[in-house]
C-alpha atoms as a PDB file:
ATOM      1  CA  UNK A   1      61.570 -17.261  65.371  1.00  0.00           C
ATOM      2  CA  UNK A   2      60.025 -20.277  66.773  1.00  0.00           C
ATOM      3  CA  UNK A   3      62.130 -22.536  68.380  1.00  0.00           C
ATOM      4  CA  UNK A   4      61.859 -26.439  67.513  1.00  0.00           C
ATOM      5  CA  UNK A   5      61.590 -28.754  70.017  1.00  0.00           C
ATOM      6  CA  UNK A   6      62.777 -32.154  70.299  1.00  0.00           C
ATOM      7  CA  UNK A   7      60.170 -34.736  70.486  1.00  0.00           C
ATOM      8  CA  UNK A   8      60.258 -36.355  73.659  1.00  0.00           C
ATOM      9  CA  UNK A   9      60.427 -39.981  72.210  1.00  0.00           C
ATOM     10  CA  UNK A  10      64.125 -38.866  71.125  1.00  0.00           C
ATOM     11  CA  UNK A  11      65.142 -37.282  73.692  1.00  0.00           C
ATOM     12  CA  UNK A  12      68.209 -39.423  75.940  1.00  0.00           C
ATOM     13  CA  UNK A  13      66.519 -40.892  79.587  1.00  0.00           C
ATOM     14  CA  UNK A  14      67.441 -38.762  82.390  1.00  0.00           C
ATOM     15  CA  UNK A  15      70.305 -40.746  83.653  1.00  0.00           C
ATOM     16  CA  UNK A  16      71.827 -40.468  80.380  1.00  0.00           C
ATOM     17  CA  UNK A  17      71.866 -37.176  80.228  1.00  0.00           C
ATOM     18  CA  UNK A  18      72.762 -36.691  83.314  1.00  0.00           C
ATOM     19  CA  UNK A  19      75.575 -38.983  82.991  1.00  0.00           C
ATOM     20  CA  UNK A  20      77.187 -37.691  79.636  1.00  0.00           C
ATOM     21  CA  UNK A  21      76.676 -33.849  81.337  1.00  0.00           C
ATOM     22  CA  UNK A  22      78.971 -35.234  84.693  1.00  0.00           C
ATOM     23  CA  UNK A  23      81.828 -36.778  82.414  1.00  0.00           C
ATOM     24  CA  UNK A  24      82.213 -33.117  80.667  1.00  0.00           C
ATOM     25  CA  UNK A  25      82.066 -31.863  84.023  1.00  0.00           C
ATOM     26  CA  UNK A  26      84.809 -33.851  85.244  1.00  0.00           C
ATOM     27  CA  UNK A  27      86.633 -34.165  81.943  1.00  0.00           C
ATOM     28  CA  UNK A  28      86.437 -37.684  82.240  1.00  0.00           C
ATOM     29  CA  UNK A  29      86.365 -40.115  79.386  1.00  0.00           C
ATOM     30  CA  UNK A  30      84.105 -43.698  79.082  1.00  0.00           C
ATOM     31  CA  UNK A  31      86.771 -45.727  79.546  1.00  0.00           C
ATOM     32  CA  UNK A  32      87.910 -43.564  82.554  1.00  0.00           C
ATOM     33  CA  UNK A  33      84.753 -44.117  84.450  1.00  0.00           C
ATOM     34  CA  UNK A  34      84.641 -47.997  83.093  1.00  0.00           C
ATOM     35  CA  UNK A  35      87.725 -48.695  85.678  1.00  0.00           C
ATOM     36  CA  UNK A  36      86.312 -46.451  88.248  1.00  0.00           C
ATOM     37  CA  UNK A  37      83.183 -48.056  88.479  1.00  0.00           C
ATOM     38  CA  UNK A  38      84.272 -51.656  87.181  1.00  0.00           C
ATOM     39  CA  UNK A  39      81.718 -51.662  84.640  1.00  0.00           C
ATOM     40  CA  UNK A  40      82.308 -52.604  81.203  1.00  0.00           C
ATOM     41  CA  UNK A  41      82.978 -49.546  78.379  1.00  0.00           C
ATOM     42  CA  UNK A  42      80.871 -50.815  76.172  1.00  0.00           C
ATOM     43  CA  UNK A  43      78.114 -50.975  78.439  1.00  0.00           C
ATOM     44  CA  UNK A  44      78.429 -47.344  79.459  1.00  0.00           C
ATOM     45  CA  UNK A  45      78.697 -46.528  75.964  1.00  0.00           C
ATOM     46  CA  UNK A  46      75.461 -48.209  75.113  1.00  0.00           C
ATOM     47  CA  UNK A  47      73.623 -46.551  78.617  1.00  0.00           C
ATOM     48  CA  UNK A  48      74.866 -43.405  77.313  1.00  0.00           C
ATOM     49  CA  UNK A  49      75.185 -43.115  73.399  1.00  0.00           C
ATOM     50  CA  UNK A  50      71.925 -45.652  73.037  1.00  0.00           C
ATOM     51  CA  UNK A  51      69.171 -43.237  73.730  1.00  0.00           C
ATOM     52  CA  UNK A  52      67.778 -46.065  76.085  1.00  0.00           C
ATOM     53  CA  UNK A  53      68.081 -48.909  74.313  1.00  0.00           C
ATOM     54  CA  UNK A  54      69.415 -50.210  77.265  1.00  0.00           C
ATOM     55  CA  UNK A  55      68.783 -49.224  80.527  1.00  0.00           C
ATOM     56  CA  UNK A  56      71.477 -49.708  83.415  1.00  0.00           C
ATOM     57  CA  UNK A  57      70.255 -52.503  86.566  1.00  0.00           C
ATOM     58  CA  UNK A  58      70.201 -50.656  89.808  1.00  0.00           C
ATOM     59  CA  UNK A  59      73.269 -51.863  90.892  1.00  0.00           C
ATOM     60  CA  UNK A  60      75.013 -51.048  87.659  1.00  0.00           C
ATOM     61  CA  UNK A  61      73.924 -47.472  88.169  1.00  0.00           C
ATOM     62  CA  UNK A  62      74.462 -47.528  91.549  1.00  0.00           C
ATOM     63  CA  UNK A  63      78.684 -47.909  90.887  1.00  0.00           C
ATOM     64  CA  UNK A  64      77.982 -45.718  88.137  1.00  0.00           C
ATOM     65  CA  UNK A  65      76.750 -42.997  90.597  1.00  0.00           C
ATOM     66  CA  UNK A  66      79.447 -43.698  93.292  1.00  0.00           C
ATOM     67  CA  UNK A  67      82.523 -43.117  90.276  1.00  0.00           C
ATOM     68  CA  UNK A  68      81.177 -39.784  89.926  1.00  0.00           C
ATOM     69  CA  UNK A  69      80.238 -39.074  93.424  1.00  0.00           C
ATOM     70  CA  UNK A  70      76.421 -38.121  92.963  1.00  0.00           C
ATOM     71  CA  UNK A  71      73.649 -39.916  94.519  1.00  0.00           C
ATOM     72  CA  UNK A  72      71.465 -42.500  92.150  1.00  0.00           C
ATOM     73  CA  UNK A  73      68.631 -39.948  92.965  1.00  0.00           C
ATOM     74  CA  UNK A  74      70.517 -37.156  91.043  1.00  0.00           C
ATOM     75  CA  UNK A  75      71.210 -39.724  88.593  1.00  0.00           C
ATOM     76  CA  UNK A  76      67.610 -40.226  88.113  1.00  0.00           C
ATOM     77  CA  UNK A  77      66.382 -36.854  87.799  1.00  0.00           C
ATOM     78  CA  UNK A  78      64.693 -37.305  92.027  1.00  0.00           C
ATOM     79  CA  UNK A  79      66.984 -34.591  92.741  1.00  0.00           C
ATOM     80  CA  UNK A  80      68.184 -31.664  90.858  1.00  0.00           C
ATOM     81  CA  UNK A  81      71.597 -31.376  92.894  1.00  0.00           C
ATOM     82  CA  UNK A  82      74.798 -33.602  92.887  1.00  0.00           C
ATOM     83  CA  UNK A  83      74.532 -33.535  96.799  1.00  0.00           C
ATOM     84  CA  UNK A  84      72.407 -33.833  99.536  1.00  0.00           C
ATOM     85  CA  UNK A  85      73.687 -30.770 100.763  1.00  0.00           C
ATOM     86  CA  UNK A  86      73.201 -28.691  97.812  1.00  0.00           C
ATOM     87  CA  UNK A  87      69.788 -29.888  97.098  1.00  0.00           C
ATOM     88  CA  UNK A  88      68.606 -28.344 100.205  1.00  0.00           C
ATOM     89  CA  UNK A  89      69.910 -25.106  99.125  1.00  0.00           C
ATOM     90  CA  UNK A  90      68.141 -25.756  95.823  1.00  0.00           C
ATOM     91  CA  UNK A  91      65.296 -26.379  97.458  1.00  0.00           C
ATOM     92  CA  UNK A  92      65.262 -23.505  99.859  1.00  0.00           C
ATOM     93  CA  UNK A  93      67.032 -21.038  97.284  1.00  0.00           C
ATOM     94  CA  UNK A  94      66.087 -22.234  93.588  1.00  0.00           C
ATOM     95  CA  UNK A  95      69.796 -21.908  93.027  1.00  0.00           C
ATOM     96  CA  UNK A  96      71.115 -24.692  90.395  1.00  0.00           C
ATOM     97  CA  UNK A  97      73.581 -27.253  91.181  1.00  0.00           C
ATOM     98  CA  UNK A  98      76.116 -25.369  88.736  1.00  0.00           C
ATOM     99  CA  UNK A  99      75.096 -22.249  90.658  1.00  0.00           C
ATOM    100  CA  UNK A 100      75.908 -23.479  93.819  1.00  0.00           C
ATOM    101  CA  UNK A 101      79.095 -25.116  93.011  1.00  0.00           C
ATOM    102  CA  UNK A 102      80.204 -21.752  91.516  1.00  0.00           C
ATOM    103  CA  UNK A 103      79.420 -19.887  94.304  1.00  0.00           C
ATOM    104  CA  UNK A 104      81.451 -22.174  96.903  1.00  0.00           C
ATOM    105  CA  UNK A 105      84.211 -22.373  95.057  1.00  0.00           C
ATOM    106  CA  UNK A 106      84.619 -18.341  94.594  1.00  0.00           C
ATOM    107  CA  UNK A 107      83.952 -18.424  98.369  1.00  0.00           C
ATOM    108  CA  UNK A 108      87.125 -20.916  98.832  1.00  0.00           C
ATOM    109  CA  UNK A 109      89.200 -18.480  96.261  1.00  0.00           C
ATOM    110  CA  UNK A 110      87.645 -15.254  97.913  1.00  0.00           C
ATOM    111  CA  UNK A 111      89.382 -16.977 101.548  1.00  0.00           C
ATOM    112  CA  UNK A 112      93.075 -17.235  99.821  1.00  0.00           C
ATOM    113  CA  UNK A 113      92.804 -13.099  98.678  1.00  0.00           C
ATOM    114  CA  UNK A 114      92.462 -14.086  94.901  1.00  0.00           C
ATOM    115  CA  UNK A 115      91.076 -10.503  94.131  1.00  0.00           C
ATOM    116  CA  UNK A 116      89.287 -11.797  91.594  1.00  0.00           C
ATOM    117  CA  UNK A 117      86.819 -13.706  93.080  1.00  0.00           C
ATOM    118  CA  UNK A 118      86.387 -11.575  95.810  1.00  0.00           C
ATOM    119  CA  UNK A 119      84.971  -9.067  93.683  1.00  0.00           C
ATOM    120  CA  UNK A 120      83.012 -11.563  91.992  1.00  0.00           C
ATOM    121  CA  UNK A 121      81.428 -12.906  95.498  1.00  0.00           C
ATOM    122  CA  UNK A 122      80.657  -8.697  96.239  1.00  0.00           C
ATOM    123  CA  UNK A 123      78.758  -8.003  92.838  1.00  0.00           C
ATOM    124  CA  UNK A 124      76.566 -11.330  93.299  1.00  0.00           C
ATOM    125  CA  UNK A 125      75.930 -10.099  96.796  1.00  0.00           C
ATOM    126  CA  UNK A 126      75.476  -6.819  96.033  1.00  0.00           C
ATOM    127  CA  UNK A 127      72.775  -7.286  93.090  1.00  0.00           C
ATOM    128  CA  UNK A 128      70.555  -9.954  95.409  1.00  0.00           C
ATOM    129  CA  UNK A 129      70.596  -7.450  98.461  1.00  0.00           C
ATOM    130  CA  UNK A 130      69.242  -5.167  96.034  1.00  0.00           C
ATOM    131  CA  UNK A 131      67.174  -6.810  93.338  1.00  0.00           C
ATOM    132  CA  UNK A 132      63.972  -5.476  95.477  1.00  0.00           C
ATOM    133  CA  UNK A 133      64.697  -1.838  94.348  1.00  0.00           C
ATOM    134  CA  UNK A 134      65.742  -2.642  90.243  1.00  0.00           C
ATOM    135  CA  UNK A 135      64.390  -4.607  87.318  1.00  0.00           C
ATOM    136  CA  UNK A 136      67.630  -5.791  86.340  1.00  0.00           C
ATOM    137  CA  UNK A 137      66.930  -9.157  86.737  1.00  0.00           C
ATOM    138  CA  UNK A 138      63.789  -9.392  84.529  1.00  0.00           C
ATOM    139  CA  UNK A 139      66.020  -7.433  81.870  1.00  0.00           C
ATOM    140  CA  UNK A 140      68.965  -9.275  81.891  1.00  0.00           C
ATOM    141  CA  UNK A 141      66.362 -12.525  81.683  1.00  0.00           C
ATOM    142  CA  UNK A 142      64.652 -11.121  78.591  1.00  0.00           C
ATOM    143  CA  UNK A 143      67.817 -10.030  77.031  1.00  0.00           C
ATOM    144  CA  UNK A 144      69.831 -13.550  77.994  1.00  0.00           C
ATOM    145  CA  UNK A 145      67.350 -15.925  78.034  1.00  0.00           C
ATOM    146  CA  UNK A 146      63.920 -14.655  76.934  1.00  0.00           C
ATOM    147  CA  UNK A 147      61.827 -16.809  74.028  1.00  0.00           C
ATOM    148  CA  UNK A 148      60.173 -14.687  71.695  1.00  0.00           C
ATOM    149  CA  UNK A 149      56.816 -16.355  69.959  1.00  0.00           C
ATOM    150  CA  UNK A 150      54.437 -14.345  66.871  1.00  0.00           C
ATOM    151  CA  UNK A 151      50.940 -14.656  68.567  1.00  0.00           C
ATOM    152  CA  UNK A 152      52.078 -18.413  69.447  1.00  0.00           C
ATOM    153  CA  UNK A 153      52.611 -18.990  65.855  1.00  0.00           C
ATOM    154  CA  UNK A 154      49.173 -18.573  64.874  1.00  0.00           C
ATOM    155  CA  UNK A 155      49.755 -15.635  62.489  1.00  0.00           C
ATOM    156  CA  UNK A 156      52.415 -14.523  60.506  1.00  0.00           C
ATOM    157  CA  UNK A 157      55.147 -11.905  60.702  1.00  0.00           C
ATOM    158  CA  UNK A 158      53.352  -9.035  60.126  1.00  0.00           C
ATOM    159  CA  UNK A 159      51.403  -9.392  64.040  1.00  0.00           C
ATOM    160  CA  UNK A 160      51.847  -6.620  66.423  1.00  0.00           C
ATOM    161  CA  UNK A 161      52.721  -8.610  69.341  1.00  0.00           C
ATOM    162  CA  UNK A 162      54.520 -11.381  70.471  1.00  0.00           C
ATOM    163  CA  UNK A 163      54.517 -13.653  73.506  1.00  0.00           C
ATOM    164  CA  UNK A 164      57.565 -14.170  76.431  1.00  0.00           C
ATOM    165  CA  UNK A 165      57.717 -17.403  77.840  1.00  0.00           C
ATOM    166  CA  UNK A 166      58.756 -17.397  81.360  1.00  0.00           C
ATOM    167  CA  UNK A 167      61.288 -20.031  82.687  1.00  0.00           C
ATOM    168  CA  UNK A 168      58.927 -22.497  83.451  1.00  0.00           C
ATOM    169  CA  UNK A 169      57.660 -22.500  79.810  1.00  0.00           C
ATOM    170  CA  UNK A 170      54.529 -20.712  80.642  1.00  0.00           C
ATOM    171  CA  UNK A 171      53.909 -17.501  77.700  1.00  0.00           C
ATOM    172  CA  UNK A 172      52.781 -14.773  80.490  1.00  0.00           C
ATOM    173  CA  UNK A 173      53.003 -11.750  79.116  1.00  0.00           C
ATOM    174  CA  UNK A 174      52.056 -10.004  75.856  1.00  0.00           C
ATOM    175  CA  UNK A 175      54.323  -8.040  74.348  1.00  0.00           C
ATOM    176  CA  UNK A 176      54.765  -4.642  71.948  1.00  0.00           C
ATOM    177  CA  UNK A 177      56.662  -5.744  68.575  1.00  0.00           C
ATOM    178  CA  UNK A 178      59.766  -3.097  69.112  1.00  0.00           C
ATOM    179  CA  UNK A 179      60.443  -4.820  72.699  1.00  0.00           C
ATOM    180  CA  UNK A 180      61.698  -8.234  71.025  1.00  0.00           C
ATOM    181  CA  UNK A 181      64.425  -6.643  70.252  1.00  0.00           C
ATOM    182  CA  UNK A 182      67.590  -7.918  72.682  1.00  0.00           C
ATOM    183  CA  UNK A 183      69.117  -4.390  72.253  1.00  0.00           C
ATOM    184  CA  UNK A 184      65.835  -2.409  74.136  1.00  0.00           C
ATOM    185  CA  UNK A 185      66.246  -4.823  76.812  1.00  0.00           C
ATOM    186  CA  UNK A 186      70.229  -4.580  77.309  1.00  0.00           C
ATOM    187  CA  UNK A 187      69.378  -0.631  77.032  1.00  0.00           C
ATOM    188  CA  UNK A 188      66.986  -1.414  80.222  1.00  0.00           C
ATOM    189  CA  UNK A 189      69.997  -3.107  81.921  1.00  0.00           C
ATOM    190  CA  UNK A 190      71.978  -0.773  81.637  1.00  0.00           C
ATOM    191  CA  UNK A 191      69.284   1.889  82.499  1.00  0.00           C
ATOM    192  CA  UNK A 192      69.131  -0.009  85.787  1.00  0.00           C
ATOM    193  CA  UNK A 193      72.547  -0.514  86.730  1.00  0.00           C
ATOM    194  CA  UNK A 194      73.632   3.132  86.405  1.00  0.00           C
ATOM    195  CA  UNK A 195      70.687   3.269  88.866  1.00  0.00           C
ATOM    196  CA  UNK A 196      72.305   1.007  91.399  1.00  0.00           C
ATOM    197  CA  UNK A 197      75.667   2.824  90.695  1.00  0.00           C
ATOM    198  CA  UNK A 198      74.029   5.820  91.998  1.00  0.00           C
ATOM    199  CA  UNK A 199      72.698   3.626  95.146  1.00  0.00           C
ATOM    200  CA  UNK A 200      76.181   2.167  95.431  1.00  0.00           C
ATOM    201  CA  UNK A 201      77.586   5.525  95.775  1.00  0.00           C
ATOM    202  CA  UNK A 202      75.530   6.597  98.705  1.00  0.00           C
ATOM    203  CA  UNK A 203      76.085   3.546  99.994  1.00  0.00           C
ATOM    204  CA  UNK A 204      79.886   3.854 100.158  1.00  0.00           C
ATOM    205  CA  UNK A 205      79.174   8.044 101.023  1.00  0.00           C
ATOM    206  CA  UNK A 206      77.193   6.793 104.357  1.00  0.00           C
ATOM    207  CA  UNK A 207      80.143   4.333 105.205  1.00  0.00           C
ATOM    208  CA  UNK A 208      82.739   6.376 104.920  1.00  0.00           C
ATOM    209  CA  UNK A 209      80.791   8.791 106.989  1.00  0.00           C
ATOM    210  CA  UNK A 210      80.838   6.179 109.777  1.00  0.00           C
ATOM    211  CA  UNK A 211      83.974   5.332 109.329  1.00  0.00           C
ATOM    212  CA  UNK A 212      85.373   8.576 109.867  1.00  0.00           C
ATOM    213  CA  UNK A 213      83.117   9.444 112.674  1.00  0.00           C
ATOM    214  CA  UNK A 214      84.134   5.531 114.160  1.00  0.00           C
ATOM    215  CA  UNK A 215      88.371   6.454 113.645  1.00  0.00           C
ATOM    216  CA  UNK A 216      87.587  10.104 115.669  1.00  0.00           C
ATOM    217  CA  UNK A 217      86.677   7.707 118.572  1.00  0.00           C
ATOM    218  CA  UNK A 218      90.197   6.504 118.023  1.00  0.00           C
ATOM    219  CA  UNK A 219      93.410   7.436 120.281  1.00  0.00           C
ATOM    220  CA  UNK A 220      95.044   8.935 116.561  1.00  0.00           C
ATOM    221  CA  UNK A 221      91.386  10.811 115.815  1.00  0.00           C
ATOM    222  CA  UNK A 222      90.924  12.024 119.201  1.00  0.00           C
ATOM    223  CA  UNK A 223      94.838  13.565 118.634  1.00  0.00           C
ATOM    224  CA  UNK A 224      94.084  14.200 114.975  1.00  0.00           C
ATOM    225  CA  UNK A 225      90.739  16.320 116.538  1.00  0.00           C
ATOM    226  CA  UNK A 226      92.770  17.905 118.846  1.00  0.00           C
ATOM    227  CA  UNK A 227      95.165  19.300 116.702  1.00  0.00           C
ATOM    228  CA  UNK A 228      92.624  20.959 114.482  1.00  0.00           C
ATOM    229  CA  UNK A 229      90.803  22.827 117.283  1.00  0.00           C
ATOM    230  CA  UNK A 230      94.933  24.336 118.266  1.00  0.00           C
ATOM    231  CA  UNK A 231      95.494  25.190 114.863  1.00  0.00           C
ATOM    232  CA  UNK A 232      91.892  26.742 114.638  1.00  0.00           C
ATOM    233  CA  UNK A 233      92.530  28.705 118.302  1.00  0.00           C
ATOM    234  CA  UNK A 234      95.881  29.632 116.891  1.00  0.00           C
ATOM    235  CA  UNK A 235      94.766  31.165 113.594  1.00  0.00           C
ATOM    236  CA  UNK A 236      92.196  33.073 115.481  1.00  0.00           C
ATOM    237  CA  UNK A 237      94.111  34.280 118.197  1.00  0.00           C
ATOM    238  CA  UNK A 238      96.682  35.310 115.621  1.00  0.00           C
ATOM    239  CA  UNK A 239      93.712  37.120 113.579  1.00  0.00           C
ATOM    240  CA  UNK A 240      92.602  39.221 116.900  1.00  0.00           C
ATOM    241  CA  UNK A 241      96.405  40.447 117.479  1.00  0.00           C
ATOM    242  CA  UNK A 242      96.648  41.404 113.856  1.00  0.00           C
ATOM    243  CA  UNK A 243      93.333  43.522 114.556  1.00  0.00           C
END
């Protein structure tokens, strides 16, 4: 249950990391970014594959940077975004990079009518206007992305509770045994968003009410309006000479 973690003395430097994670990004290869950047392949191989053994000089890292168009702060784990631009919105947001990137680019496909992403852009909107009124979110993060611990590995399988640890890697809260399961919490989820389904639909009720009363205002619904109080008069008048 416990997950390992990697000692920190084997863990890539920053840059590396960050480095390896852009070239998947852009589906670039080594030797790609080697005639971008004019540096040699095998020194990009050894910055990257080397686990540090050696480190890049600044300006070595600086053309490394500038072939895959982040900043040598991003590079170095300063910043958390590939662009100045982004990391405000990180900063001001929390978003991630990825996150933001994401976004913009369904707001570019939402702009040419792909359906798709439109939809996509509505639901994200949707859920943050509302997150105040549902637990979703700390569902769907226990479900996704929660880390389960027996009493912090102090006692053995047969313990009562277990510990969450919250994104930061802080264990905050103490949990019952029969909520580690991933199925209680996706049955919460779903709990919740058949909740918001029912605020959806008075949502779209109360539009469509103003809607309608917005088109009566209309030359067609004044018409439209019109033509219902006849037919009304009509049928009444037609009722008193039957009588």
């Amino acid at each position: 249950m416990k997950k390992k973690n990697i000692p920190q003395s084997d863990m890539p430097p920053i840059w590396a990391q960050r480095i390896q994670a852009l070239l998947e990004e852009q589906n670039m290869k080594q030797t790609e970014l080697s005639k971008i950047s004019k540096i040699s392949a095998s020194s990009i191989s050894d910055w990257v594959g080397g686990n540090g053994k050696r480190e890049p000089k600044v300006l070595g890292l600086k053309a490394i940077a500038d072939a895959l168009g982040v900043s040598m702060d991003y590079l170095m784990g300063a910043e958390e975004c590939t662009s100045a631009k982004n990391e405000e919105i990180h900063k001001r947001t929390g978003l991630s990079d990825k996150a933001i990137k994401n976004l913009v680019r369904l707001r570019r496909k939402a702009k040419t009518g792909e359906i798709s992403a439109t939809k996509k852009l509505a639901v994200c909107n949707f859920l943050l206007e509302t997150m105040d009124r549902t637990g979703l979110f700390e569902f769907l993060y226990n479900y996704l992305l929660g880390e389960y611990y027996f009493n912090d590995g102090q006692q053995d399988l047969g313990a009562t509770e277990i510990y969450l640890k919250t994104p930061n890697g802080k264990v905050a809260e103490r949990l019952n045994f029969a909520e580690n399961y991933a199925h209680v919490y996706l049955s919460l989820a779903l709990q919740e968003l058949s909740v918001l389904k029912k605020v959806t639909d008075k949502i779209r009720l109360r539009k469509q009410k103003a809607d309608y009363a917005e088109w009566l205002k209309t030359p067609e619904g004044i018409a439209f309006e019109r033509e219902i109080w006849d037919q009304q008069a009509a049928y009444e008048d037609n009722k008193e000479d039957e009588e």
